[in-house]
N, C-alpha and C. Protein backbone atom coordinates (compact mmCIF):
# COMPACT_ATOMS: atom_id res chain seq x y z
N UNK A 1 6.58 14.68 3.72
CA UNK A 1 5.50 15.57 4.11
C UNK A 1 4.50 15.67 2.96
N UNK A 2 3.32 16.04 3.36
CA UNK A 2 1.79 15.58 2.01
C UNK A 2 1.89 17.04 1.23
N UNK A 3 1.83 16.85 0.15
CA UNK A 3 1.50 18.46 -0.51
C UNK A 3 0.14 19.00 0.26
N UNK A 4 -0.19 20.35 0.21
CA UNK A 4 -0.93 20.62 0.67
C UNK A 4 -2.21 20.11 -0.21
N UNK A 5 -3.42 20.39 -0.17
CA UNK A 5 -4.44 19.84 -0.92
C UNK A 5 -4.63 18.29 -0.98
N UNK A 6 -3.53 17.50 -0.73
CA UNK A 6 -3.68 15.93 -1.53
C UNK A 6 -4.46 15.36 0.23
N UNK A 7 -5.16 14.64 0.05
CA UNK A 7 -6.01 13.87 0.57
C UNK A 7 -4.75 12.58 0.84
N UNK A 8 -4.63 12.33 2.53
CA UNK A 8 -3.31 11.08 2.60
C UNK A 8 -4.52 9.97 3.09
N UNK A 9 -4.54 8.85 2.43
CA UNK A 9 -5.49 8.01 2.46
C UNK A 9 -4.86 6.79 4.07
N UNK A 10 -4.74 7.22 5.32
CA UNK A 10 -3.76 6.84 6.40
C UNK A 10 -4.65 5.88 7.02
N UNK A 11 -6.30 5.86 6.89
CA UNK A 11 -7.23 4.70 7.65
C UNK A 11 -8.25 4.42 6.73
N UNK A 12 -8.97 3.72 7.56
CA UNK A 12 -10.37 3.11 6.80
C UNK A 12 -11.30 4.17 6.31
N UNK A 13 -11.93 4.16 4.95
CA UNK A 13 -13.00 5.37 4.99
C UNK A 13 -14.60 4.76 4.89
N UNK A 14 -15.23 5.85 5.42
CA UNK A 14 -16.78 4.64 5.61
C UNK A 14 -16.78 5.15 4.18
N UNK A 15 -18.39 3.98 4.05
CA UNK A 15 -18.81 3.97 2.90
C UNK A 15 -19.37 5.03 1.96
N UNK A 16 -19.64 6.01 3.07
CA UNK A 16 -20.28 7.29 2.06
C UNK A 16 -18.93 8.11 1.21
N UNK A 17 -18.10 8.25 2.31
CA UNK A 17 -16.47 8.56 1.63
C UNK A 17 -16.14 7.55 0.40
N UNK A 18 -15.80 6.66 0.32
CA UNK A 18 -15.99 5.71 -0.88
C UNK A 18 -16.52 5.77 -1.61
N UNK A 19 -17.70 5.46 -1.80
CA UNK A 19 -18.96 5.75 -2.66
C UNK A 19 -18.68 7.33 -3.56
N UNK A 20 -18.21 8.33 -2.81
CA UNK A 20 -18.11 9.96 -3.16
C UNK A 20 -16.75 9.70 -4.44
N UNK A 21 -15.44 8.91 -3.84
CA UNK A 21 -14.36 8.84 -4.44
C UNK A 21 -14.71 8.06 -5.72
N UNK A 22 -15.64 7.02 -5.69
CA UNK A 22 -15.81 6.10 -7.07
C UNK A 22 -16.91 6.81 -7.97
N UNK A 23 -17.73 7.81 -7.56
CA UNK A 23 -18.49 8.31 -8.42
C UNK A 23 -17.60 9.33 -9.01
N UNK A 24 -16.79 10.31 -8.18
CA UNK A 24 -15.76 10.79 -8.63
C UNK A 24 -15.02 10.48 -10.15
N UNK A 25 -14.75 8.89 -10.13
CA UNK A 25 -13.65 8.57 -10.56
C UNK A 25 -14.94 8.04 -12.07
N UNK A 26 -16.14 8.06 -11.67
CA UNK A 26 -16.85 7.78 -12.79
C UNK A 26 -16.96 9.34 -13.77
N UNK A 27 -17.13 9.80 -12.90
CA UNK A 27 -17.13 11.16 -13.35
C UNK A 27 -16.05 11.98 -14.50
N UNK A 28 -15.06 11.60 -14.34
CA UNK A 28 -13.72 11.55 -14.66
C UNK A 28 -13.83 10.76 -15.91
N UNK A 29 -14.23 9.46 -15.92
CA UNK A 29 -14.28 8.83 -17.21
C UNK A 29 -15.09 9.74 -17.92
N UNK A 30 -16.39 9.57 -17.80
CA UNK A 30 -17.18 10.15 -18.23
C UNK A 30 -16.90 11.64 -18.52
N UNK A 31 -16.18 12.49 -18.27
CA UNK A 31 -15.31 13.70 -18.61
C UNK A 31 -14.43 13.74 -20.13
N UNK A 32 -13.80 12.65 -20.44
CA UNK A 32 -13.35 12.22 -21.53
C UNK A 32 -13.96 11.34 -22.87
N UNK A 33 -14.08 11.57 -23.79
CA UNK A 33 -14.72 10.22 -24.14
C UNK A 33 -13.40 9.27 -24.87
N UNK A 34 -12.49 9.73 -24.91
CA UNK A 34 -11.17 8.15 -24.59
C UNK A 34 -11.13 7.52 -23.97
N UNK A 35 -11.21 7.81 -22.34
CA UNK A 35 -11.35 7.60 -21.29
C UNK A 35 -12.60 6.53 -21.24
N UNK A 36 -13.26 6.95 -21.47
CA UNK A 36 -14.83 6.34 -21.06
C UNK A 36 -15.41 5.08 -22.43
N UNK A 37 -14.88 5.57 -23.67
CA UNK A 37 -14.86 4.51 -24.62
C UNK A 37 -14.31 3.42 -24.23
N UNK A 38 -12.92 3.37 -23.32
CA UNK A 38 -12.23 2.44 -23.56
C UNK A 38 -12.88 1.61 -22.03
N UNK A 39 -13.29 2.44 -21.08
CA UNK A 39 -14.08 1.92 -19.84
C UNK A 39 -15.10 1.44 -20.50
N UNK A 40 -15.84 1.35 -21.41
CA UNK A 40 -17.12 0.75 -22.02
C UNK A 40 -16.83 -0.59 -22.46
N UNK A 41 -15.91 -0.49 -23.72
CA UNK A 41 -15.28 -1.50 -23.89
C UNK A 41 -14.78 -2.53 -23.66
N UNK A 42 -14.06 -2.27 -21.90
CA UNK A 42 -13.73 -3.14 -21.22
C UNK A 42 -14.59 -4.18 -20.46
N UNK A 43 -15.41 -3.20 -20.44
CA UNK A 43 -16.67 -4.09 -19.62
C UNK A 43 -18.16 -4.43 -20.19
N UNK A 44 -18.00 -4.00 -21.20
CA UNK A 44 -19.35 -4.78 -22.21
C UNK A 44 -20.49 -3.64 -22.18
N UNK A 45 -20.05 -2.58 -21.48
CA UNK A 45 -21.53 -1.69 -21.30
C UNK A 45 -21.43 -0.67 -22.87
N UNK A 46 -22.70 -0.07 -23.12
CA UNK A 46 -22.49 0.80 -23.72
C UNK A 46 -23.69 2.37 -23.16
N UNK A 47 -23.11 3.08 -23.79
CA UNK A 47 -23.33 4.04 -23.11
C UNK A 47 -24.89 4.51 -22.63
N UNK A 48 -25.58 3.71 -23.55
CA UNK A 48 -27.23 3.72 -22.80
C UNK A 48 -27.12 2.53 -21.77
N UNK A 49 -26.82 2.00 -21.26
CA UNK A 49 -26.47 0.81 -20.11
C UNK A 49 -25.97 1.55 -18.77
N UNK A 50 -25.18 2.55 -18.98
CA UNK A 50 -24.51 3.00 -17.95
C UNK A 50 -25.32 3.10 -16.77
N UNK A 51 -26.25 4.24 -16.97
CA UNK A 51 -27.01 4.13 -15.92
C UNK A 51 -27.40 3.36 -15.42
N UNK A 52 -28.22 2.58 -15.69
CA UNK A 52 -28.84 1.21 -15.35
C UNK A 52 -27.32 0.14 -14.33
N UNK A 53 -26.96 0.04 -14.91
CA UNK A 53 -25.59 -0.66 -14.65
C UNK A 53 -25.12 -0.07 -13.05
N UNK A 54 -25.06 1.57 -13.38
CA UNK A 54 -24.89 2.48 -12.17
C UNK A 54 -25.80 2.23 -10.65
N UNK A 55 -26.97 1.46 -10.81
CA UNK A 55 -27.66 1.25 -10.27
C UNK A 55 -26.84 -0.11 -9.18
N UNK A 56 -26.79 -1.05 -10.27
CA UNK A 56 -26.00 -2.19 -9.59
C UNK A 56 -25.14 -2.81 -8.38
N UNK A 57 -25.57 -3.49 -7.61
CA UNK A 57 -24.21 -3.80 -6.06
C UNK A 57 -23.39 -3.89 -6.88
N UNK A 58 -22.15 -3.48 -7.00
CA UNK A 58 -21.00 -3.90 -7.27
C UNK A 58 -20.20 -3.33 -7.92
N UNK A 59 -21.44 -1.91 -9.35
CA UNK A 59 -20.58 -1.38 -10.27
C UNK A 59 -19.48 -0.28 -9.81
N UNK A 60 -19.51 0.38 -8.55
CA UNK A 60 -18.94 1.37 -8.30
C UNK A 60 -17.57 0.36 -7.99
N UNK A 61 -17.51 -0.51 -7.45
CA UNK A 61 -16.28 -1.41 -7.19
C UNK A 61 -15.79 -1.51 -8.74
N UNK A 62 -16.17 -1.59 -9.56
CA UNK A 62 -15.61 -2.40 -10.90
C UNK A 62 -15.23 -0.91 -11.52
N UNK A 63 -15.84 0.23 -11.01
CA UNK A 63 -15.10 1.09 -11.46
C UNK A 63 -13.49 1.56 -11.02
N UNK A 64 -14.06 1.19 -9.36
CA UNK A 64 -12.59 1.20 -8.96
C UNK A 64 -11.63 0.31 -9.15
N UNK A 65 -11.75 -1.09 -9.40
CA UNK A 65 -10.89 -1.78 -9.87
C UNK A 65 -10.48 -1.41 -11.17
N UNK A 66 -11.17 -0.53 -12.61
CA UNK A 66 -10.77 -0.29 -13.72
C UNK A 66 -9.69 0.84 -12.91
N UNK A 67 -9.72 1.34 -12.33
CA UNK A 67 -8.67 3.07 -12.32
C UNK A 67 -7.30 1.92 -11.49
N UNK A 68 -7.46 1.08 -10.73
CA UNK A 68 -6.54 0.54 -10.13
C UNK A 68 -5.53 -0.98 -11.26
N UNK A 69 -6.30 -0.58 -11.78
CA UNK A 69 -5.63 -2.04 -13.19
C UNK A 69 -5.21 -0.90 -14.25
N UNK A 70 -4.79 0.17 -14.17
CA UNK A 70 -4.34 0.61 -15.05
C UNK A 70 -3.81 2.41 -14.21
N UNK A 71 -2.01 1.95 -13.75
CA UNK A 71 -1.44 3.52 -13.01
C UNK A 71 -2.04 4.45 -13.91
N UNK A 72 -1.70 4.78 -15.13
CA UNK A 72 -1.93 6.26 -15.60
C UNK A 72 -3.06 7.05 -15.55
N UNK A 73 -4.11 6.22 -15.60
CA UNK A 73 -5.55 6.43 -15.23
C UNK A 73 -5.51 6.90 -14.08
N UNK A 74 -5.23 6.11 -13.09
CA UNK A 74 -5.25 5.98 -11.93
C UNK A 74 -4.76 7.46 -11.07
N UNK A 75 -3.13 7.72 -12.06
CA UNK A 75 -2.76 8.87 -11.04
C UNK A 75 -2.92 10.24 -11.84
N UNK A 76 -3.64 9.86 -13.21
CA UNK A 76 -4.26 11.24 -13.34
C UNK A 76 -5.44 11.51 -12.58
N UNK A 77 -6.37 10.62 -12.21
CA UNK A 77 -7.79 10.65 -11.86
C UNK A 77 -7.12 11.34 -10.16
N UNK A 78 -6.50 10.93 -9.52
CA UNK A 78 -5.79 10.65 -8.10
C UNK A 78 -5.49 12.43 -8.30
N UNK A 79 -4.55 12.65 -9.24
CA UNK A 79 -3.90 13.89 -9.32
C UNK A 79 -4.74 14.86 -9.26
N UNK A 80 -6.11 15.02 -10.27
CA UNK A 80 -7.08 16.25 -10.76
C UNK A 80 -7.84 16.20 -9.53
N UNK A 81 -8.44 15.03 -8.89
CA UNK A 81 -9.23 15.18 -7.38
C UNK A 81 -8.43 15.36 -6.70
N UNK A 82 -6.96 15.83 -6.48
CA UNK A 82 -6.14 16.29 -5.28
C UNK A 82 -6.33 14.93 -4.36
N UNK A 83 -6.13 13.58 -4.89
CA UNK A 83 -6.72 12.65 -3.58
C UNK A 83 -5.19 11.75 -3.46
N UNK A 84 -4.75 11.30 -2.50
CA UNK A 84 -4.11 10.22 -2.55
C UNK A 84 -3.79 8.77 -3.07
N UNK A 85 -3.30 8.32 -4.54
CA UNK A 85 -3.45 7.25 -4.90
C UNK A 85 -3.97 5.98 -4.15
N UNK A 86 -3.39 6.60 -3.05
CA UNK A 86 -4.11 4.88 -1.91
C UNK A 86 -5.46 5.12 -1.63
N UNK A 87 -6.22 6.08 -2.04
CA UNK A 87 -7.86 6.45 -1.78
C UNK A 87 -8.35 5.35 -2.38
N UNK A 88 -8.06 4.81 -3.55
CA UNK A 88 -8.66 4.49 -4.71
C UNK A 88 -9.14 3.27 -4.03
N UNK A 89 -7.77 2.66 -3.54
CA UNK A 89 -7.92 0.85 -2.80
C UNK A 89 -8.44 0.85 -1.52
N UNK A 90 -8.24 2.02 -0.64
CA UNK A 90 -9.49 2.49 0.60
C UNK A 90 -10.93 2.36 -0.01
N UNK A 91 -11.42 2.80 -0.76
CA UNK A 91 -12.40 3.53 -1.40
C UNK A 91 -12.99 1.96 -1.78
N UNK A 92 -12.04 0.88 -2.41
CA UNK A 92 -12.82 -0.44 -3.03
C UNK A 92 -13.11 -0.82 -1.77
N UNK A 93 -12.13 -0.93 -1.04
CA UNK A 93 -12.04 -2.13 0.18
C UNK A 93 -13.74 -1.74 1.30
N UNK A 94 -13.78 -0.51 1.30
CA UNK A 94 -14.97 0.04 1.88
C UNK A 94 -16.34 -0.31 1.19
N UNK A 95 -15.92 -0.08 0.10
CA UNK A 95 -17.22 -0.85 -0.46
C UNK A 95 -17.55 -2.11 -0.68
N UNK A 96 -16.62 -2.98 -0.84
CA UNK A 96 -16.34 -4.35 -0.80
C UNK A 96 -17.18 -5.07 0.67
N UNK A 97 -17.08 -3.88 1.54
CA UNK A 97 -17.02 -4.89 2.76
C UNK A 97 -16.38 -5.69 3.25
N UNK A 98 -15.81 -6.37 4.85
CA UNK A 98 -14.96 -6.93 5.48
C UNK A 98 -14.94 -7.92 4.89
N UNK A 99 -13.29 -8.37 4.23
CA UNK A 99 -12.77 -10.03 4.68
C UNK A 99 -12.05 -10.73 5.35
N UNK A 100 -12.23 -11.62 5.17
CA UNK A 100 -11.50 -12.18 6.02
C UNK A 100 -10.26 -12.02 6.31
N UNK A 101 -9.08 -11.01 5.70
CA UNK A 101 -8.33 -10.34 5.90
C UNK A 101 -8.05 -9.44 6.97
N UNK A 102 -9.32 -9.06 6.98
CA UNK A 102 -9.21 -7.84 8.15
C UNK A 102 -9.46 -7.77 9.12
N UNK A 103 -9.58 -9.26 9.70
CA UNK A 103 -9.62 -10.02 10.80
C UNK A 103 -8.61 -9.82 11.76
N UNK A 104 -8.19 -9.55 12.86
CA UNK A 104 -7.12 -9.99 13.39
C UNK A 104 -6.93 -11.04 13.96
């Protein structure tokens, strides 16, 4: 049974739901600066870039792939938004757009 509060990630979420969860999860970095140093780091930006970068097709995905390449991140970020760890991979896949996977 779901704790109360936690968000059970059970279908597809459109894109505005997505989009809400990865800014979220930017948010979150950006809340810490351990957190967000080491998200800089990883990906070549520095912190006057962000924005700009923020702008980008794709960066909100690369954020979600950083929280999903690394659990602890992942299920603190998951834990403090009350959301369901499986949001995170709802949340890419929505923004990603259909592949050929999801074909039947």
């Amino acid at each position: 049974m779901a704790r109360p509060g936690i968000f059970i990630a059970m279908r597809p979420l459109t894109p505005d739901a997505a989009e809400t969860i990865a800014l979220q999860a930017l948010a979150f970095l950006a809340s810490d600066s351990d957190r967000l140093e080491r998200f800089l780091s990883l990906t070549g930006l520095r912190p006057e870039t962000v924005r700009t970068a923020a702008a980008q097709s794709g960066f909100l995905i690369g954020v979600l792939d950083h929280f999903a390449s690394d659990e602890s991140l992942l299920l603190s970020f998951t834990k403090s938004a009350a959301l369901d760890p499986a949001a995170v991979a709802l949340a890419r896949r929505a923004l990603s757009g259909p592949t050929d996977f999801d074909s039947p």
